[in-house]
N, C-alpha and C. Protein backbone atom coordinates (compact mmCIF):
# COMPACT_ATOMS: atom_id res chain seq x y z
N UNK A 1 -33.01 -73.04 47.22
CA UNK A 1 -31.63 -73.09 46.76
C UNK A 1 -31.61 -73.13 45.23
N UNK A 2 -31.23 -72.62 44.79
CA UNK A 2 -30.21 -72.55 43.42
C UNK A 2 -30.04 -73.48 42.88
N UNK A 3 -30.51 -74.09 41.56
CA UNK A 3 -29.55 -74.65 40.78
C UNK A 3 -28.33 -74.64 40.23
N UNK A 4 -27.37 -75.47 40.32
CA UNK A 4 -25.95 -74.94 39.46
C UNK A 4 -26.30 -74.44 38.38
N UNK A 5 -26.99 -74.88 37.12
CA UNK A 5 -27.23 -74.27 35.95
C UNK A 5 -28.16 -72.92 35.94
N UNK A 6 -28.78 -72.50 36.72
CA UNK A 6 -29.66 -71.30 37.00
C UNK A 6 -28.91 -70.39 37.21
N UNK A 7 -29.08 -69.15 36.32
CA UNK A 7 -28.54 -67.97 37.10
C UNK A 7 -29.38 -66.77 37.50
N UNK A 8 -28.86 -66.61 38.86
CA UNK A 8 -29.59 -65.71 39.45
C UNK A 8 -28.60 -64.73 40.45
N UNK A 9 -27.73 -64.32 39.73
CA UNK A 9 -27.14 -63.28 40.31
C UNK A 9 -27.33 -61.96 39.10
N UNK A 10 -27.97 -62.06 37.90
CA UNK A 10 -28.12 -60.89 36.67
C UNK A 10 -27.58 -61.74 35.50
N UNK A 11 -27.74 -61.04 34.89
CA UNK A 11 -26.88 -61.20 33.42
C UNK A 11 -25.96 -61.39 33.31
N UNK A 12 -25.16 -62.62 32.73
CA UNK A 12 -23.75 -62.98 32.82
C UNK A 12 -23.19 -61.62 31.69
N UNK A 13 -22.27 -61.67 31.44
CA UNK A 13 -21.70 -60.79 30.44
C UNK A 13 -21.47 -61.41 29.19
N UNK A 14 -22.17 -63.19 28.68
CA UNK A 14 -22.28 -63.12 27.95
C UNK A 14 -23.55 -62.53 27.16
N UNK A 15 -24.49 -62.24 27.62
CA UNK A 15 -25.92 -62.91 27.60
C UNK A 15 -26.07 -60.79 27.36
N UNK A 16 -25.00 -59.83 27.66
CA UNK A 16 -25.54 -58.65 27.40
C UNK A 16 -25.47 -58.18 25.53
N UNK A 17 -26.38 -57.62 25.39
CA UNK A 17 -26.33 -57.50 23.97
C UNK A 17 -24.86 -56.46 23.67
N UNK A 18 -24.03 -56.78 22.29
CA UNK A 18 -23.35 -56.07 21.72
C UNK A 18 -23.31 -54.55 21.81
N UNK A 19 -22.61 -53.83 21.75
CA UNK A 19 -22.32 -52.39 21.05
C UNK A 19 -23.21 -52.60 19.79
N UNK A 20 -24.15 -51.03 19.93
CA UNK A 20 -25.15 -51.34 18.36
C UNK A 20 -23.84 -50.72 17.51
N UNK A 21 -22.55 -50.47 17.49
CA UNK A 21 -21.60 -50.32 16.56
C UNK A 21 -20.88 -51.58 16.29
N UNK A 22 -21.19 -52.40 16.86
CA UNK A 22 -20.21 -53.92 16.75
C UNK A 22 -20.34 -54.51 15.54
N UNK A 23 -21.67 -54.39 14.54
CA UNK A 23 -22.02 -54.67 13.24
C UNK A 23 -21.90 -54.10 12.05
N UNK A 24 -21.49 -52.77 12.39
CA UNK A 24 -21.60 -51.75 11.84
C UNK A 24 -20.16 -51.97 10.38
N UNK A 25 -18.65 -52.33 10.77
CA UNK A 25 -17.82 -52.64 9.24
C UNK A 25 -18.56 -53.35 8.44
N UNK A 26 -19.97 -54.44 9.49
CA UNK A 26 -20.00 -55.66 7.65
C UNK A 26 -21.36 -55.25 6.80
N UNK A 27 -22.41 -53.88 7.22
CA UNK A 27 -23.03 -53.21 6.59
C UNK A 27 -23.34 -53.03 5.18
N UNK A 28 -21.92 -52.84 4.70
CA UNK A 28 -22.08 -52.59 3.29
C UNK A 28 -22.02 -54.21 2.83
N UNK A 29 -21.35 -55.12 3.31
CA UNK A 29 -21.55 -56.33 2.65
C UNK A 29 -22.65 -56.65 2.77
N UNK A 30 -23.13 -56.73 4.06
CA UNK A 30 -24.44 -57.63 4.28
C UNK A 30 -25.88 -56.84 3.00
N UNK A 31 -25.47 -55.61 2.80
CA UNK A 31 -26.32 -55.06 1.57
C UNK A 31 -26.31 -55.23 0.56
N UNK A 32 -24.98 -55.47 0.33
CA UNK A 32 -24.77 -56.21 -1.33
C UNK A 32 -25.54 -57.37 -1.11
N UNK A 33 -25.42 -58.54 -0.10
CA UNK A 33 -25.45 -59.88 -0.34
C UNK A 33 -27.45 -60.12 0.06
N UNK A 34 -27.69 -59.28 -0.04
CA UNK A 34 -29.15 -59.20 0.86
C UNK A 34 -30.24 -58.63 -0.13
N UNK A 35 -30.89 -59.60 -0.80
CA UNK A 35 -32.06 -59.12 -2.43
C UNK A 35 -32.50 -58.37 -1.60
N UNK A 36 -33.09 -57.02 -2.23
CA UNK A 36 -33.57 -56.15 -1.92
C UNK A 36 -33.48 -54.97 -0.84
N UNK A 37 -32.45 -55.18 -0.35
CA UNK A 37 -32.02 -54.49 0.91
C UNK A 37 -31.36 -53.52 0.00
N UNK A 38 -31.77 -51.95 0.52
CA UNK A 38 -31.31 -51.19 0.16
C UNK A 38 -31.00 -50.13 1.49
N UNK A 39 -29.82 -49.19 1.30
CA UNK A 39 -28.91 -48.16 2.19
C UNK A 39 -30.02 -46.95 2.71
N UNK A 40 -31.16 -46.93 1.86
CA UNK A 40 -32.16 -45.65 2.05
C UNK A 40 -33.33 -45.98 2.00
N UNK A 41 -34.05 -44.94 3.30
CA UNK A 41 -35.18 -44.59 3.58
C UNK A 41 -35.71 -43.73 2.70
N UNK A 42 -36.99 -43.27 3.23
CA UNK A 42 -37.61 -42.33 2.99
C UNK A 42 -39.21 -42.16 2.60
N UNK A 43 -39.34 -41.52 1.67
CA UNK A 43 -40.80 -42.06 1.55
C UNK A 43 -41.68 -43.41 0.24
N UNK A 44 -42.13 -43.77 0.85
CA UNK A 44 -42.49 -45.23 0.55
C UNK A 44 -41.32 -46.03 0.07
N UNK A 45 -40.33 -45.71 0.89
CA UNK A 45 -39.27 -46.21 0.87
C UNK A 45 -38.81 -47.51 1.69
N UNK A 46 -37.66 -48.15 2.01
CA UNK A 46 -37.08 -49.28 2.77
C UNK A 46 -35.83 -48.82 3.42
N UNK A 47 -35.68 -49.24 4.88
CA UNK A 47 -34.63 -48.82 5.50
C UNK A 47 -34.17 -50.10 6.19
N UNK A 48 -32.73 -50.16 6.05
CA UNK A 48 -32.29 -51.49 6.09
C UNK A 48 -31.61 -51.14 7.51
N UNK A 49 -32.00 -52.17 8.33
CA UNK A 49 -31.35 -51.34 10.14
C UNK A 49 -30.56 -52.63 9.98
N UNK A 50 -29.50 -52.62 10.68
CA UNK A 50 -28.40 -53.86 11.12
C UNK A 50 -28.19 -53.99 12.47
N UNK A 51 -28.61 -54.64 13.24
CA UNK A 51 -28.78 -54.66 14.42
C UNK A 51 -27.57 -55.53 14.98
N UNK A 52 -27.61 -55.94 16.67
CA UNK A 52 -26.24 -56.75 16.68
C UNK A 52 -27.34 -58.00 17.07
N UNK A 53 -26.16 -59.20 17.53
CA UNK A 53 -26.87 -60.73 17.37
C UNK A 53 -27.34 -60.33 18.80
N UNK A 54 -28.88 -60.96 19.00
CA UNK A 54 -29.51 -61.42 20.20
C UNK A 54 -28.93 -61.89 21.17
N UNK A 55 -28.74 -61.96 22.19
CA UNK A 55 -27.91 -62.64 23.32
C UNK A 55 -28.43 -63.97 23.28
N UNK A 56 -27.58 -64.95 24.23
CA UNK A 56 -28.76 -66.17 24.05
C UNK A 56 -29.10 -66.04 25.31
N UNK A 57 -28.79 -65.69 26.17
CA UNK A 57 -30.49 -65.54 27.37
C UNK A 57 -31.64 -65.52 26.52
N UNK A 58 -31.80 -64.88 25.65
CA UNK A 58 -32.98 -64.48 25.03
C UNK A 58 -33.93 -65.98 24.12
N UNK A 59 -33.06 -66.71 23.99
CA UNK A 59 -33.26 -67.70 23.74
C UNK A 59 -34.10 -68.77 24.40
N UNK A 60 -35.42 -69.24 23.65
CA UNK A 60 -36.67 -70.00 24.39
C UNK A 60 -36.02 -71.38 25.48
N UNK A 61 -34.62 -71.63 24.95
CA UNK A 61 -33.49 -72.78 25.77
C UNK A 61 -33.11 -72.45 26.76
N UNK A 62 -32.59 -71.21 27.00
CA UNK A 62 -32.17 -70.52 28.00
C UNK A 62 -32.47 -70.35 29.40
N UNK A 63 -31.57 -71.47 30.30
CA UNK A 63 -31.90 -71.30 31.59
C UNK A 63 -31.50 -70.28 32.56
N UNK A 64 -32.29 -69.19 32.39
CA UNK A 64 -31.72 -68.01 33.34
C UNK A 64 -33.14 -67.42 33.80
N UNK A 65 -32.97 -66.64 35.28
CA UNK A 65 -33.72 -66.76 36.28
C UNK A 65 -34.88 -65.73 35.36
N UNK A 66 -35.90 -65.54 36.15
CA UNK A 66 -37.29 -64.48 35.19
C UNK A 66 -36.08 -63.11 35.16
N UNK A 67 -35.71 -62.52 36.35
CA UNK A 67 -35.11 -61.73 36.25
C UNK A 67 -33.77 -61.16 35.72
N UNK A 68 -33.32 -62.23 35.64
CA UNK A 68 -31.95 -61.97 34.36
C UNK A 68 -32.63 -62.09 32.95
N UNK A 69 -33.68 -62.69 32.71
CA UNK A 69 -34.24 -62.73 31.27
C UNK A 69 -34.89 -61.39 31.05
N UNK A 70 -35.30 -60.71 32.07
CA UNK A 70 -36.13 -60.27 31.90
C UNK A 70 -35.32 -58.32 31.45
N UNK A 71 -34.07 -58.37 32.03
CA UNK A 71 -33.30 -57.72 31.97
C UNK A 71 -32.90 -57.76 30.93
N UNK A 72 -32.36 -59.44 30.34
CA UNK A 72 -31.80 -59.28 29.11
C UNK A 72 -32.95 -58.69 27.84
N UNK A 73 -34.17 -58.86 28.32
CA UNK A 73 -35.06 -58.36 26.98
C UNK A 73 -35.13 -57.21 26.91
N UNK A 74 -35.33 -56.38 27.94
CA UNK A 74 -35.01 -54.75 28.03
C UNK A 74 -33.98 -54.15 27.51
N UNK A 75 -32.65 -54.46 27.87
CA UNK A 75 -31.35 -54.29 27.40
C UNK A 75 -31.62 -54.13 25.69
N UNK A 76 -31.67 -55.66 25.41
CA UNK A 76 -31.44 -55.78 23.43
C UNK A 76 -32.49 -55.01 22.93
N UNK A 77 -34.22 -55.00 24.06
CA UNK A 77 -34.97 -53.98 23.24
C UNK A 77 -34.75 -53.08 23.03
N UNK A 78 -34.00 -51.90 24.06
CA UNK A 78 -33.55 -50.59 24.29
C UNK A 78 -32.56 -50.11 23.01
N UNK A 79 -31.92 -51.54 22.47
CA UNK A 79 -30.39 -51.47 21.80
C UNK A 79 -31.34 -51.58 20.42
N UNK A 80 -32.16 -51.90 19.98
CA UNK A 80 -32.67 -52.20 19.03
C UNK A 80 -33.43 -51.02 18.48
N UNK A 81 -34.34 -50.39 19.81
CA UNK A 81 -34.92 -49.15 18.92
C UNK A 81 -33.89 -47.81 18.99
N UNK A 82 -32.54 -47.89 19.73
CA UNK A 82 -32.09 -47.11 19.89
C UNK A 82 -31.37 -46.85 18.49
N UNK A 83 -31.14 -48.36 17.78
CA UNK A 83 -30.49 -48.68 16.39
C UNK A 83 -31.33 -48.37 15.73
N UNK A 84 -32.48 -48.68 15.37
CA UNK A 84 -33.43 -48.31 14.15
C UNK A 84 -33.80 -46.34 13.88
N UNK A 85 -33.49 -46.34 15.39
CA UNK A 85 -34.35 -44.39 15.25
C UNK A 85 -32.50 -44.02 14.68
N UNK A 86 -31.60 -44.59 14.72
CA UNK A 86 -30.16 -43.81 14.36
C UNK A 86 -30.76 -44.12 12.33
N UNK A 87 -31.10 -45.23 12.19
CA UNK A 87 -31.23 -45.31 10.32
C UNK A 87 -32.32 -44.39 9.75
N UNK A 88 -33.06 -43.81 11.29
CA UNK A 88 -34.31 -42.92 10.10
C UNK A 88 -35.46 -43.52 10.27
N UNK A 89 -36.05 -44.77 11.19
CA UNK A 89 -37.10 -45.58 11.59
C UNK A 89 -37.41 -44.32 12.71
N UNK A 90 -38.88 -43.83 12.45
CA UNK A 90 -39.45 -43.00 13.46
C UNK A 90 -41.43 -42.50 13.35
N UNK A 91 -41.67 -42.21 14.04
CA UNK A 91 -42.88 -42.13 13.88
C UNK A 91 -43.58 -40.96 12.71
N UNK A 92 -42.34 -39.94 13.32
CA UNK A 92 -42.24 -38.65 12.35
C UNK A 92 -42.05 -39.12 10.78
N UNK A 93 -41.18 -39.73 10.47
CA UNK A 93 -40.87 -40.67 8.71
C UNK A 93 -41.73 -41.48 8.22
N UNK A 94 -43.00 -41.81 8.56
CA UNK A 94 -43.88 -42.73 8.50
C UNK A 94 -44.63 -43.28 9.00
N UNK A 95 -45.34 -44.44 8.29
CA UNK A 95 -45.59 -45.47 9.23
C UNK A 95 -45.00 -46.52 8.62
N UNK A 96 -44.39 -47.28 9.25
CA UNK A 96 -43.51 -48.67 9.29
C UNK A 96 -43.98 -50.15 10.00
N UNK A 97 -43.39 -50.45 8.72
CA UNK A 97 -43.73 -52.05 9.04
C UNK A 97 -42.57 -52.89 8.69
N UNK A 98 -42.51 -54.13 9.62
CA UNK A 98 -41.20 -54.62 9.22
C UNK A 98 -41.47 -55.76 8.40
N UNK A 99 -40.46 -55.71 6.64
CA UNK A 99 -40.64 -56.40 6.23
C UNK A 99 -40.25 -57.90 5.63
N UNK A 100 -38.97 -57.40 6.20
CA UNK A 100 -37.89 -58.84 6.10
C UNK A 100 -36.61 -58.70 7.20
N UNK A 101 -36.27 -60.10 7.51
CA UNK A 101 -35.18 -59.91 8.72
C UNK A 101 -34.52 -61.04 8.42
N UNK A 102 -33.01 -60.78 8.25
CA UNK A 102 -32.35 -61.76 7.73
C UNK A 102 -30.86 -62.12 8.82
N UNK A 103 -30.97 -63.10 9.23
CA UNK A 103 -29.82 -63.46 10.02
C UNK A 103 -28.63 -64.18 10.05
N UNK A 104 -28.04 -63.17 10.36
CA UNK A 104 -26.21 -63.62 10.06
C UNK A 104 -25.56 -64.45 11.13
N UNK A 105 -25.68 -65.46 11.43
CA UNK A 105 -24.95 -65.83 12.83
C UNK A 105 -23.43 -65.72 13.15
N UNK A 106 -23.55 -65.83 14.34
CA UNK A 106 -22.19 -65.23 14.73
C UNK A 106 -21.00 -66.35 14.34
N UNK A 107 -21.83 -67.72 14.27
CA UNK A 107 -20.62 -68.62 14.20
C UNK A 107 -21.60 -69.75 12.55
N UNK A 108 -20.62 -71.16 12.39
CA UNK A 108 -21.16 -71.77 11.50
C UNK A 108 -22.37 -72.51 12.25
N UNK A 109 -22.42 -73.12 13.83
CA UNK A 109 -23.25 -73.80 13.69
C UNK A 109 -24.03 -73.89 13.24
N UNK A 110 -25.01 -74.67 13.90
CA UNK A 110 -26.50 -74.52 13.12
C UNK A 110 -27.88 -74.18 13.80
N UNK A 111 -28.26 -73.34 13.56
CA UNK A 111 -29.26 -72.51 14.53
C UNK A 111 -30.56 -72.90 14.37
N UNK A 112 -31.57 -72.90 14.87
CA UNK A 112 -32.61 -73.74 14.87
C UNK A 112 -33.30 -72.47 14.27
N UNK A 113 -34.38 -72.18 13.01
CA UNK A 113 -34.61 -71.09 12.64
C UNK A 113 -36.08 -70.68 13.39
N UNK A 114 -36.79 -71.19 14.27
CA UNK A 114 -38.29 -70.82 14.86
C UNK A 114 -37.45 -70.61 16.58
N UNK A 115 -36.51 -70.89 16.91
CA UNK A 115 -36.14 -70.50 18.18
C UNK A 115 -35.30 -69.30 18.03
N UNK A 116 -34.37 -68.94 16.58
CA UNK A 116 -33.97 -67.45 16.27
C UNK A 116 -35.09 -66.72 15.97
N UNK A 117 -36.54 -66.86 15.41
CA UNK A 117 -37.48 -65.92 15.44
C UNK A 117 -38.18 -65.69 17.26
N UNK A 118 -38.00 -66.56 17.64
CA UNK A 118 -38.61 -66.45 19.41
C UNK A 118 -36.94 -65.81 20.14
N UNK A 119 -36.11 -66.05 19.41
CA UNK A 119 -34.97 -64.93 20.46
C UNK A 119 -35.07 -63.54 19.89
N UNK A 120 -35.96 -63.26 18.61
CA UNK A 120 -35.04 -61.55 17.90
C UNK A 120 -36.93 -61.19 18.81
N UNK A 121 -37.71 -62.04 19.29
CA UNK A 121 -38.93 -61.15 19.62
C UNK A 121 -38.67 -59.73 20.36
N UNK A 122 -37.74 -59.88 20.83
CA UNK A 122 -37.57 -58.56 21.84
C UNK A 122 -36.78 -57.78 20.82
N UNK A 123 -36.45 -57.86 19.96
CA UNK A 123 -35.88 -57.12 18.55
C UNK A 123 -36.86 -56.37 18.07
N UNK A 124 -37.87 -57.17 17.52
CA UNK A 124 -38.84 -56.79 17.03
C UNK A 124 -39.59 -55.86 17.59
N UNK A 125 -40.20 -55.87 19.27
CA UNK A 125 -40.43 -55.04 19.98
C UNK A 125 -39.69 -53.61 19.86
N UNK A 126 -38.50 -53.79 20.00
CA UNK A 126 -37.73 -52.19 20.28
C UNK A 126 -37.69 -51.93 18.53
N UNK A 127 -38.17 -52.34 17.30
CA UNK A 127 -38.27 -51.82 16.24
C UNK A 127 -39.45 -51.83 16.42
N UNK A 128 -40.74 -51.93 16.97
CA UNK A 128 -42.20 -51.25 17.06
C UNK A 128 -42.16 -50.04 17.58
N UNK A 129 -41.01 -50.09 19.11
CA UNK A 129 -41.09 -48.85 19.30
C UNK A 129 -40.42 -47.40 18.74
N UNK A 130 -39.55 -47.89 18.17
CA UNK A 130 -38.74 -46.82 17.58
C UNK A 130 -39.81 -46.28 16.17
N UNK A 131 -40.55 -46.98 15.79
CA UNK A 131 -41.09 -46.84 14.64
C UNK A 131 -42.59 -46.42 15.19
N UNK A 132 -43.42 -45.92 16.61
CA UNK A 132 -43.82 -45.99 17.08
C UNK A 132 -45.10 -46.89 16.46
N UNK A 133 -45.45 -47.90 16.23
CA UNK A 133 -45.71 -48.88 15.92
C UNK A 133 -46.85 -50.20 16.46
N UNK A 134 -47.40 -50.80 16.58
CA UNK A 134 -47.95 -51.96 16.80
C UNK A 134 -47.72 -53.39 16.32
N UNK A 135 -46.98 -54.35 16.45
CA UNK A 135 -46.35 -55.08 15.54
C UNK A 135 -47.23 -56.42 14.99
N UNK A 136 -48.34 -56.01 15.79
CA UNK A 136 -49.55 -57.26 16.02
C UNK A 136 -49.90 -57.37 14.13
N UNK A 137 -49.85 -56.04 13.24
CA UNK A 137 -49.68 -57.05 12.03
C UNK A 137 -48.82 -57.45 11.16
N UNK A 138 -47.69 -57.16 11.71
CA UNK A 138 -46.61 -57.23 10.88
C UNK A 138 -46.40 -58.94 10.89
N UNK A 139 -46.22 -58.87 9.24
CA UNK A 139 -45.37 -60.79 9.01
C UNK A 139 -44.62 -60.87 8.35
N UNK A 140 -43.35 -60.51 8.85
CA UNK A 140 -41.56 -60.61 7.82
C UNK A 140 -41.64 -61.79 7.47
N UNK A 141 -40.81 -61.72 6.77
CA UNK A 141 -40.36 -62.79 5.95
C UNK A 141 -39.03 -62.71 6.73
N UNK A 142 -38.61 -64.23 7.15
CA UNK A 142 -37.24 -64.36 8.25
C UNK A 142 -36.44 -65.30 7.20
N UNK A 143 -34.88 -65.27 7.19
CA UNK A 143 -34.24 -65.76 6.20
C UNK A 143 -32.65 -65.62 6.78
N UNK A 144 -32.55 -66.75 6.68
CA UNK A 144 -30.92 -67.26 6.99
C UNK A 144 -29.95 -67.21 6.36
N UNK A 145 -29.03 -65.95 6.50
CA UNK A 145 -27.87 -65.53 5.78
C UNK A 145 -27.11 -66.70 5.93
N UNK A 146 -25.18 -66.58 6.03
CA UNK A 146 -24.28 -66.60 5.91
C UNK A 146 -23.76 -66.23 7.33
N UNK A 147 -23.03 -66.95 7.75
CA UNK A 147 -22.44 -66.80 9.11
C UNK A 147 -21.84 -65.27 9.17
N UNK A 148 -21.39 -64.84 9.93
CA UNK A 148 -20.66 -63.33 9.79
C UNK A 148 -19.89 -62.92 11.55
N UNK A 149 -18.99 -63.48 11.14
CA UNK A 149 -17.99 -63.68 12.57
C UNK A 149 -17.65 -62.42 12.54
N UNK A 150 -17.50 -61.93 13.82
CA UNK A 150 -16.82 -62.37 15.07
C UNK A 150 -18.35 -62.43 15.83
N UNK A 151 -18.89 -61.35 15.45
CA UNK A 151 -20.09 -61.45 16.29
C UNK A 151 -21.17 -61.17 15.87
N UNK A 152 -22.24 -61.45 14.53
CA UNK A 152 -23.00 -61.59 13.78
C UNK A 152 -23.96 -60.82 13.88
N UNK A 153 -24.80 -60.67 12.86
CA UNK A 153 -25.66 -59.88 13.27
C UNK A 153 -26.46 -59.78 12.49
N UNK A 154 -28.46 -59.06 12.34
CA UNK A 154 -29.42 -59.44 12.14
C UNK A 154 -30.10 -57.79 10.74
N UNK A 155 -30.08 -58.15 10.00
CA UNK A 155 -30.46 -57.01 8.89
C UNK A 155 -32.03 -56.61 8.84
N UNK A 156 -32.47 -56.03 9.07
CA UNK A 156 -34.33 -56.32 9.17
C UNK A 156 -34.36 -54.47 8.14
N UNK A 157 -35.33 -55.38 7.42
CA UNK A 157 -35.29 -54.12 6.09
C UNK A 157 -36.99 -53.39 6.71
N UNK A 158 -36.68 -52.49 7.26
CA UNK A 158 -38.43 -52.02 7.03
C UNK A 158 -38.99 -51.00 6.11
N UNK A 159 -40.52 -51.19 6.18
CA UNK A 159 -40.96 -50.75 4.74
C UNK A 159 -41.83 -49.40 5.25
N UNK A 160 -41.86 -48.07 4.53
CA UNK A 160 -42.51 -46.68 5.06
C UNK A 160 -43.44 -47.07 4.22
N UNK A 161 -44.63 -46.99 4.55
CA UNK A 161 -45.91 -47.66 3.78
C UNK A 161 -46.99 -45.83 3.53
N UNK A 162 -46.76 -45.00 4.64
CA UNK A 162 -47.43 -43.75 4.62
C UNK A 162 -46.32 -43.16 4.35
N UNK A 163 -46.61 -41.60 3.77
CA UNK A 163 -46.01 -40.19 4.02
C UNK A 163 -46.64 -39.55 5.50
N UNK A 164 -46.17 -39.31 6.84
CA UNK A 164 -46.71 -38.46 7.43
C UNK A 164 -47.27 -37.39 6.81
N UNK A 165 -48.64 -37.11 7.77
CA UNK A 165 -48.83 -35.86 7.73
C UNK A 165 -50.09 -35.72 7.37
């Protein structure tokens, strides 16, 4: 039997990740307000992806069944490299590494910052793959914006370290 707090009927509808357009008006702010984040790729260049906020299923707190978690990590991964290959993150543009990820939360609380790096892991994943990638050496630098309501969201600048080819 079931716990009341367990869910195991899928993914509630909070817990599904955003529209990767849901972040997309506060872009140009979050670039002004973000050292070094810049609008362009290219070669040995930086491409600043804006992703939407992590669900909290995804979250190491999060009591939801293997299989609703497991759903929810697929989902935000899918949404994540589907976002990075739209900024120009691709295997063809480089090779990439991610070098800073900065997070906007959706509200003021206060977010615990080593349990927001264990919820964006499946972030990180779908930006290995879009970047076709290995992420085993990558070490961002993680950094706590400014709240950014209604529904917040996560800036991760990556760095083209090669020219293909």
């Amino acid at each position: 039997m079931a716990r009341p707090h367990q869910n195991t009927a899928g993914v509630p509808p909070r817990d599904v990740p955003p529209p990767v357009g849901a972040c997309e008006p506060v872009t140009s702010s979050l670039l002004e307000t973000a050292p070094g984040a810049s609008a362009s790729g290219g070669f040995f260049g930086e491409a600043s992806v804006v992703l939407p906020w992590p669900p909290a299923g995804l979250s190491p707190n999060a009591r939801l069944s293997r299989y609703a978690k497991a759903a929810a990590i697929k989902a935000y991964r899918a949404a994540v490299a589907e976002a990075a290959s739209r900024y120009g993150v691709s295997p063809a543009t480089g090779t990439w590494a991610l070098a800073r990820v900065w997070f906007y939360p959706p509200a003021a609380r206060g977010y615990d910052s080593d349990n927001l790096v264990a919820r964006f892991k499946a972030g990180q994943d779908g930006l290995a793959d879009a970047a076709g990638a290995n992420d085993r050496a990558w070490a961002p630098e993680w950094i706590m914006g400014e709240p950014s309501p209604p529904a917040g969201c996560v800036l991760a600048v990556m760095r083209n370290t090669e020219i293909p080819g």
